[in-house]
N, C-alpha and C. Protein backbone atom coordinates (compact mmCIF):
# COMPACT_ATOMS: atom_id res chain seq x y z
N UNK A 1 6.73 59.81 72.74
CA UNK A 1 8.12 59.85 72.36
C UNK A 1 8.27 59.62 70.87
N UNK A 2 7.25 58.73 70.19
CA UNK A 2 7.56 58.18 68.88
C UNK A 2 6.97 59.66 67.92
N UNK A 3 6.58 60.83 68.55
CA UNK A 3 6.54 61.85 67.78
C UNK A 3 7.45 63.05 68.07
N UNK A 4 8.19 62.65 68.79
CA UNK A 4 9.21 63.75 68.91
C UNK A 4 10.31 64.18 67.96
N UNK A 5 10.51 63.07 67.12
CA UNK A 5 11.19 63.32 65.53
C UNK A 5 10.79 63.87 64.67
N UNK A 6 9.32 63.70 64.60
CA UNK A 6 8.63 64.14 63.27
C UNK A 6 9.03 65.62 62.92
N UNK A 7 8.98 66.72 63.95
CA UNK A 7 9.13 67.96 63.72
C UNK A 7 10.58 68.80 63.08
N UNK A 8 11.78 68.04 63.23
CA UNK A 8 12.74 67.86 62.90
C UNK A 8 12.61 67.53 61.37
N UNK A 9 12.28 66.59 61.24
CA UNK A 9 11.96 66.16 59.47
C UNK A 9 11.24 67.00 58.82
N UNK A 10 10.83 67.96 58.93
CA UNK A 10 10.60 68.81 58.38
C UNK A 10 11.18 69.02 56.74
N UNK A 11 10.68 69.72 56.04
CA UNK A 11 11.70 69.78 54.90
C UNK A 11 13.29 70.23 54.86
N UNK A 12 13.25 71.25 55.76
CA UNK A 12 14.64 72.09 56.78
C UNK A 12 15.08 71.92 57.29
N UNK A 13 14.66 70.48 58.08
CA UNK A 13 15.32 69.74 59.29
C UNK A 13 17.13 69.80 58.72
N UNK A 14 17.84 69.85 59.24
CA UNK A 14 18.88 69.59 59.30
C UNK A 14 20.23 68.49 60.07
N UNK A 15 20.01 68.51 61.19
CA UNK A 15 21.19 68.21 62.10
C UNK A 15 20.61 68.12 63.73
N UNK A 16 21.39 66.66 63.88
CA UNK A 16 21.18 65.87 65.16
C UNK A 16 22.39 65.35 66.06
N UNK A 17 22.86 65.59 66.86
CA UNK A 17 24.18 65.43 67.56
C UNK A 17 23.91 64.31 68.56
N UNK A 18 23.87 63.45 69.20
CA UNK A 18 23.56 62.93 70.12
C UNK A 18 24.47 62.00 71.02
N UNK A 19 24.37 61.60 72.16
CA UNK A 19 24.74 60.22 72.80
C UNK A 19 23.96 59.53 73.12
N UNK A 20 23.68 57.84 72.93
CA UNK A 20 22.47 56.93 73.50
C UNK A 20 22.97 57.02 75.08
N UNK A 21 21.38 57.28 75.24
CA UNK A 21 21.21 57.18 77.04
C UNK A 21 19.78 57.31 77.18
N UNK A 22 19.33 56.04 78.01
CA UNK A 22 17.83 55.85 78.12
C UNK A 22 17.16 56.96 79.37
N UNK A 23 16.22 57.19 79.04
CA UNK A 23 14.84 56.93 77.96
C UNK A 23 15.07 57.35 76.26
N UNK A 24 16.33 58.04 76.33
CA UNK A 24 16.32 58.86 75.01
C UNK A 24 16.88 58.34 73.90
N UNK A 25 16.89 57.31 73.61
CA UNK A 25 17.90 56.51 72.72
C UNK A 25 16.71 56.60 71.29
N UNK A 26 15.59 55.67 72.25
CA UNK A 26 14.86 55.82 70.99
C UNK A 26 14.71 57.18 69.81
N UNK A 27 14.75 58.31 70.08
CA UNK A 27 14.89 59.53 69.41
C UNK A 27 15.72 59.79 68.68
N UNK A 28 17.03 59.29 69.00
CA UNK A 28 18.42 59.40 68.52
C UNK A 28 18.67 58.28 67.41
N UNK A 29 17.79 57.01 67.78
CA UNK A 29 17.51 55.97 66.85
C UNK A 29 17.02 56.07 65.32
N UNK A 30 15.74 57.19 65.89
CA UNK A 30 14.67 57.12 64.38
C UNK A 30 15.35 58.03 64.21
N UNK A 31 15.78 59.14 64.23
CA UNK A 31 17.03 60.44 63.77
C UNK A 31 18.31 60.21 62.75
N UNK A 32 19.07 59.01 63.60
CA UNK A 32 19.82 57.76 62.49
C UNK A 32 19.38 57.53 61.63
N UNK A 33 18.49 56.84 61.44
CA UNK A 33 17.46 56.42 60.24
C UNK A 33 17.00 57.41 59.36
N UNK A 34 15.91 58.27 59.85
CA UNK A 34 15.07 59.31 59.06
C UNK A 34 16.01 60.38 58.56
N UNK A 35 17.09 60.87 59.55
CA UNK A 35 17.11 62.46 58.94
C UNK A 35 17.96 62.46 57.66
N UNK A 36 18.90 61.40 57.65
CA UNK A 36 19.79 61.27 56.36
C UNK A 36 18.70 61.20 55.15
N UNK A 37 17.70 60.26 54.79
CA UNK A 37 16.73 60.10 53.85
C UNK A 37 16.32 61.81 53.85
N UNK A 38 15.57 62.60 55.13
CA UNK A 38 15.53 63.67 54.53
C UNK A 38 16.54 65.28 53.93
N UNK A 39 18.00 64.48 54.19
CA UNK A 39 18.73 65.22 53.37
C UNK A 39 19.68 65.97 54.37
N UNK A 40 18.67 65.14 56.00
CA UNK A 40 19.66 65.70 57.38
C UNK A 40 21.02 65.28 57.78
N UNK A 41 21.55 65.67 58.55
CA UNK A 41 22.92 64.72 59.29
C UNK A 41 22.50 64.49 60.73
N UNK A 42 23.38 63.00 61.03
CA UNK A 42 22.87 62.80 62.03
C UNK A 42 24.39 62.42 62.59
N UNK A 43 25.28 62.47 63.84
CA UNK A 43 26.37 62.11 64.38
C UNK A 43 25.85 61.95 65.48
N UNK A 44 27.13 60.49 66.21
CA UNK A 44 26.71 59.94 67.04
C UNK A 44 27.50 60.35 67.84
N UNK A 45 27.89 60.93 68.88
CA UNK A 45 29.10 61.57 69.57
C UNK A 45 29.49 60.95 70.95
N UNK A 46 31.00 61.64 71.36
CA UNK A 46 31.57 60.56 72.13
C UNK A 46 30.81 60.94 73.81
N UNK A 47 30.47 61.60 73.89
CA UNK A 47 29.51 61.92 74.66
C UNK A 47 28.42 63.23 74.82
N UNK A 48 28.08 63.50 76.46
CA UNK A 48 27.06 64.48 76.00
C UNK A 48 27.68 66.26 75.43
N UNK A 49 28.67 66.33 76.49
CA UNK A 49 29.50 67.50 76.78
C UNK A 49 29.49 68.15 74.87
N UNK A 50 29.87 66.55 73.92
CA UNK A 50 30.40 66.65 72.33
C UNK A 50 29.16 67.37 71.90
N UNK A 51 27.96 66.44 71.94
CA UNK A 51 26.64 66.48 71.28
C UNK A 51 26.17 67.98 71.42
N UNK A 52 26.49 68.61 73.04
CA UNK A 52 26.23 69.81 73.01
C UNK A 52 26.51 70.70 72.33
N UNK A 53 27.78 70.89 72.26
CA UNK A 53 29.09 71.90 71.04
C UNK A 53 28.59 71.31 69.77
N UNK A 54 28.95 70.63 69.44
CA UNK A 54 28.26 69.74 67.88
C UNK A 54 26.85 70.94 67.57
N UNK A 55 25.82 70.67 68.50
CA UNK A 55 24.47 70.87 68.04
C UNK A 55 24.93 72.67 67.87
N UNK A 56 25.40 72.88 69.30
CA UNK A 56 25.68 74.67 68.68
C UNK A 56 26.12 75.08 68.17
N UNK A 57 27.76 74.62 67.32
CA UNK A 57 28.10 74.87 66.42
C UNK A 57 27.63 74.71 64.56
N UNK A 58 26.42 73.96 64.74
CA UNK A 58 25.51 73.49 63.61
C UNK A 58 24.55 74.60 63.61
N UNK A 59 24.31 75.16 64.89
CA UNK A 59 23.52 76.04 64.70
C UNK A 59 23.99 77.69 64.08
N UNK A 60 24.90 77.63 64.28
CA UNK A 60 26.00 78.55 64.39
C UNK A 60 26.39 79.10 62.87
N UNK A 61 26.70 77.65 62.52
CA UNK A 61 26.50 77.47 60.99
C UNK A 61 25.68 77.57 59.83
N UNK A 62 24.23 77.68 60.66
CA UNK A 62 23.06 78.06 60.13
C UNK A 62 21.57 76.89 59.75
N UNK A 63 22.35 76.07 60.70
CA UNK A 63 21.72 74.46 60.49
C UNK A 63 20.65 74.34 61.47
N UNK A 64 19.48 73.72 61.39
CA UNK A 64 18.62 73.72 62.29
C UNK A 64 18.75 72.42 62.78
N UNK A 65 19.45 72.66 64.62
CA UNK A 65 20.14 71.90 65.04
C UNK A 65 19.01 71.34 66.04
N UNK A 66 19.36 69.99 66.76
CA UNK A 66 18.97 69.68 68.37
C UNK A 66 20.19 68.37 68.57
N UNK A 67 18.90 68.05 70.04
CA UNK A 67 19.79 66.83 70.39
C UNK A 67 18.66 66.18 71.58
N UNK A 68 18.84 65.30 72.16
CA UNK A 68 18.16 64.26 73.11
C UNK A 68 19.10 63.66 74.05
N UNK A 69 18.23 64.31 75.29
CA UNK A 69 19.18 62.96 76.37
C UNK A 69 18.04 63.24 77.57
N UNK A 70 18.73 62.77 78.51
CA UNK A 70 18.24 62.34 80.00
C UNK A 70 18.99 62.43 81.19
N UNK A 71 18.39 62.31 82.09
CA UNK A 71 19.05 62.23 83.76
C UNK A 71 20.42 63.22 83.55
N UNK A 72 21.66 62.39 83.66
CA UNK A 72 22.80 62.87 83.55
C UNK A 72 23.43 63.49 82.67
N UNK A 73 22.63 62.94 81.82
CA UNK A 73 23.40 63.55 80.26
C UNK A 73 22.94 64.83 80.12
N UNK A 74 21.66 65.30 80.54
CA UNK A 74 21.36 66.42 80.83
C UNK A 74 22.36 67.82 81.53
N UNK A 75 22.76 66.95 82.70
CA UNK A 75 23.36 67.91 83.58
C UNK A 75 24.94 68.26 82.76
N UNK A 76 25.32 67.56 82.23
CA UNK A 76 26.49 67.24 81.29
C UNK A 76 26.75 68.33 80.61
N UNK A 77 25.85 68.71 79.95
CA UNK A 77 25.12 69.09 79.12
C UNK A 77 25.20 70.96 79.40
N UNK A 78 24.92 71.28 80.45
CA UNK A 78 24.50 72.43 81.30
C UNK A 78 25.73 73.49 80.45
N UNK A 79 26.77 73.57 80.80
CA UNK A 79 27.94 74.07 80.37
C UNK A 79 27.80 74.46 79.42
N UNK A 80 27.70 73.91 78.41
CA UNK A 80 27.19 74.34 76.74
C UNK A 80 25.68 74.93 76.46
N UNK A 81 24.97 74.44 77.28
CA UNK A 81 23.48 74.95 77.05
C UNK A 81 23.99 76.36 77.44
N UNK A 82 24.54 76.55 78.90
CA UNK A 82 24.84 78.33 79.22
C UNK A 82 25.33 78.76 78.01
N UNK A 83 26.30 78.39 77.41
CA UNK A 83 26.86 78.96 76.72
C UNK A 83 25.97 79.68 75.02
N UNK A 84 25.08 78.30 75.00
CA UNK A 84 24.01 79.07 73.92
C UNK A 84 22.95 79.28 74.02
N UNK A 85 23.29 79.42 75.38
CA UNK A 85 21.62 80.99 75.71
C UNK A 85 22.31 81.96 75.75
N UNK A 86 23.72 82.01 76.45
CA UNK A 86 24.57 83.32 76.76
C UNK A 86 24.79 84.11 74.93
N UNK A 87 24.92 83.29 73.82
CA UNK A 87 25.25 83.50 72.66
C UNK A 87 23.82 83.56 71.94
N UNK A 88 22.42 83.78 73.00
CA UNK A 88 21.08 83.40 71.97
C UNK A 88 21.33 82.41 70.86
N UNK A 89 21.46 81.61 71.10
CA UNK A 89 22.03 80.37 69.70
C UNK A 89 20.43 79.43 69.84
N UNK A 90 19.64 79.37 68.54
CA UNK A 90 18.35 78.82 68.73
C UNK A 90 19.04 77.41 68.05
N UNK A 91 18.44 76.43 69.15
CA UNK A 91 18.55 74.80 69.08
C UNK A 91 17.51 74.19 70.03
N UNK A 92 17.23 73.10 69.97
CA UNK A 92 16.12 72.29 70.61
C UNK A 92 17.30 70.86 71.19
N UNK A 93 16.88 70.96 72.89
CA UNK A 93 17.20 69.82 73.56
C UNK A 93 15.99 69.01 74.38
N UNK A 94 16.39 68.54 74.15
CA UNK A 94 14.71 67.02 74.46
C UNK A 94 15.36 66.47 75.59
N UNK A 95 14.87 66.77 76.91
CA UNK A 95 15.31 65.97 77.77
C UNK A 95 14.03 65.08 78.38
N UNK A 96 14.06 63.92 78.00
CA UNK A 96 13.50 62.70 78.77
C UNK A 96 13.90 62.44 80.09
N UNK A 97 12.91 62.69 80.72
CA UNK A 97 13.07 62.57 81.86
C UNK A 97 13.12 60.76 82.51
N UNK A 98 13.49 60.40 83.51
CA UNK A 98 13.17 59.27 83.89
C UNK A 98 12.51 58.79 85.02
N UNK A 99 12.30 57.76 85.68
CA UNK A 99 11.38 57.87 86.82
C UNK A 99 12.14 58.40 88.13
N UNK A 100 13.52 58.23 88.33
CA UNK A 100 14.46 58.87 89.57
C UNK A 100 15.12 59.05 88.91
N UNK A 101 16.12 59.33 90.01
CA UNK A 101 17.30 60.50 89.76
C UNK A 101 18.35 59.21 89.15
N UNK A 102 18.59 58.35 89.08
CA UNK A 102 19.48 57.53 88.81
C UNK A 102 19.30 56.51 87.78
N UNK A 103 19.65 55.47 88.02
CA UNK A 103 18.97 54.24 87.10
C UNK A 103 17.34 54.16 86.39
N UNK A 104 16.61 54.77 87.46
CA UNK A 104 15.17 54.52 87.48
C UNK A 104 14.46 53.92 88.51
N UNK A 105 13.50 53.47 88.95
CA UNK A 105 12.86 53.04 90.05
C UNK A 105 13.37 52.44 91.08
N UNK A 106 15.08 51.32 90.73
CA UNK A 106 15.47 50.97 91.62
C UNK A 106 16.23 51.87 92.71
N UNK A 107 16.05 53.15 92.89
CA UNK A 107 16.77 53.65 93.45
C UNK A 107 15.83 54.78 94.02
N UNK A 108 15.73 55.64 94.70
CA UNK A 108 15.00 56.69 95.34
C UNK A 108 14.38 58.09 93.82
N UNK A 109 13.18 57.72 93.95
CA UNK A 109 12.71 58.69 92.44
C UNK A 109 12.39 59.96 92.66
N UNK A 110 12.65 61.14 92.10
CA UNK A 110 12.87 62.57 92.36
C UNK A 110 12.49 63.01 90.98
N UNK A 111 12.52 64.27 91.06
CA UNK A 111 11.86 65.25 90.04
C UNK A 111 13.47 65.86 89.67
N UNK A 112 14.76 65.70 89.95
CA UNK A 112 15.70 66.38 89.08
C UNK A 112 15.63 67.26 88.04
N UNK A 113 15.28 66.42 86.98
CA UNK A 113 15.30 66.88 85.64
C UNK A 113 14.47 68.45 85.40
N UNK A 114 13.15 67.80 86.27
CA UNK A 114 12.09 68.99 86.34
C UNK A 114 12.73 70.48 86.66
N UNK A 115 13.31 70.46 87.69
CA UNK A 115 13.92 71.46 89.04
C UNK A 115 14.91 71.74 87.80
N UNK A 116 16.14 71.25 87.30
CA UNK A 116 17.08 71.49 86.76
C UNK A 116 16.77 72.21 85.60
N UNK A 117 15.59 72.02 84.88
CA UNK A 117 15.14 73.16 83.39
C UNK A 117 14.61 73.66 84.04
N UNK A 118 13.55 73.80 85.35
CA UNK A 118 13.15 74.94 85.66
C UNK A 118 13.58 76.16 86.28
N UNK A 119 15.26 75.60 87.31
CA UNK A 119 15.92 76.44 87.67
C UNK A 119 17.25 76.79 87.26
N UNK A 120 17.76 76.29 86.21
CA UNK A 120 19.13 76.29 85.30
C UNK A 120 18.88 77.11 84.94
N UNK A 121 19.44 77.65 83.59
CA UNK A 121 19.53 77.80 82.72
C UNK A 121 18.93 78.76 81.30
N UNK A 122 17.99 77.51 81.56
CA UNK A 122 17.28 77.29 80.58
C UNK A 122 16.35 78.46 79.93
N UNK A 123 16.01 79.05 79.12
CA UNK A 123 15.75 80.28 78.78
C UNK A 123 14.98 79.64 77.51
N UNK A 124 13.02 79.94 77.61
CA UNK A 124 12.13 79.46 76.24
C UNK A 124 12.19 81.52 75.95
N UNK A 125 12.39 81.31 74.54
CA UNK A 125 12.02 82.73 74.15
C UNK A 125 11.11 82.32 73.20
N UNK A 126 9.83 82.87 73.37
CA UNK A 126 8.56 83.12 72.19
C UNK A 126 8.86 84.12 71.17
């Protein structure tokens, strides 16, 4: 996880939209920190639904955008992701997965996240 920023910092890096929600906070943390020093923006948004529109409209703009979340914030999320695959809009979303579908271990643990990028959406173009 503690290298999932680095690629972002890039010299080009630009722009980070996010909401804290674990496992993914930490990402959104060093992003706060790092991307301003490298000349990036980083906003903290009022939730995921924001972070989504935020990141695509940055992209939109010509900014090399992402964002980070997990479990729910993921699914949140879905609505806007259609919308910038439907628009080919290139951005990077980091979803951390967690150990179940809910809180984490205290509760019944499932592969969600997995199933949900593998059967959403979600569209990798090489």
């Amino acid at each position: 996880m503690k290298h999932v920023p680095k690629g972002p910092l890039q010299p080009d890096a630009a722009f980070f939209a996010g909401y804290p929600i674990t496992p993914a906070t930490e990402i959104a943390e060093t992003m706060s920190e790092r991307l301003p020093e490298e000349g990036g923006t980083y906003i903290q948004m009022e939730d995921e639904l924001g972070s989504m529109a935020a990141v695509l409209g940055a992209s939109w703009g010509g900014l090399k955008a992402m964002t980070a979340t997990s479990g729910p914030g993921f699914s949140l999320m879905m609505e806007n992701i259609g919308l910038g695959v439907m628009l080919e809009t290139p951005c990077v979303v980091v979803d951390m997965q967690r150990a179940g579908p809910s809180t984490g271990l205290p509760t019944m643990t499932g592969q969600g996240d997995m199933m949900q990028a593998r059967w959403a959406v979600m569209v990798l173009i090489a």
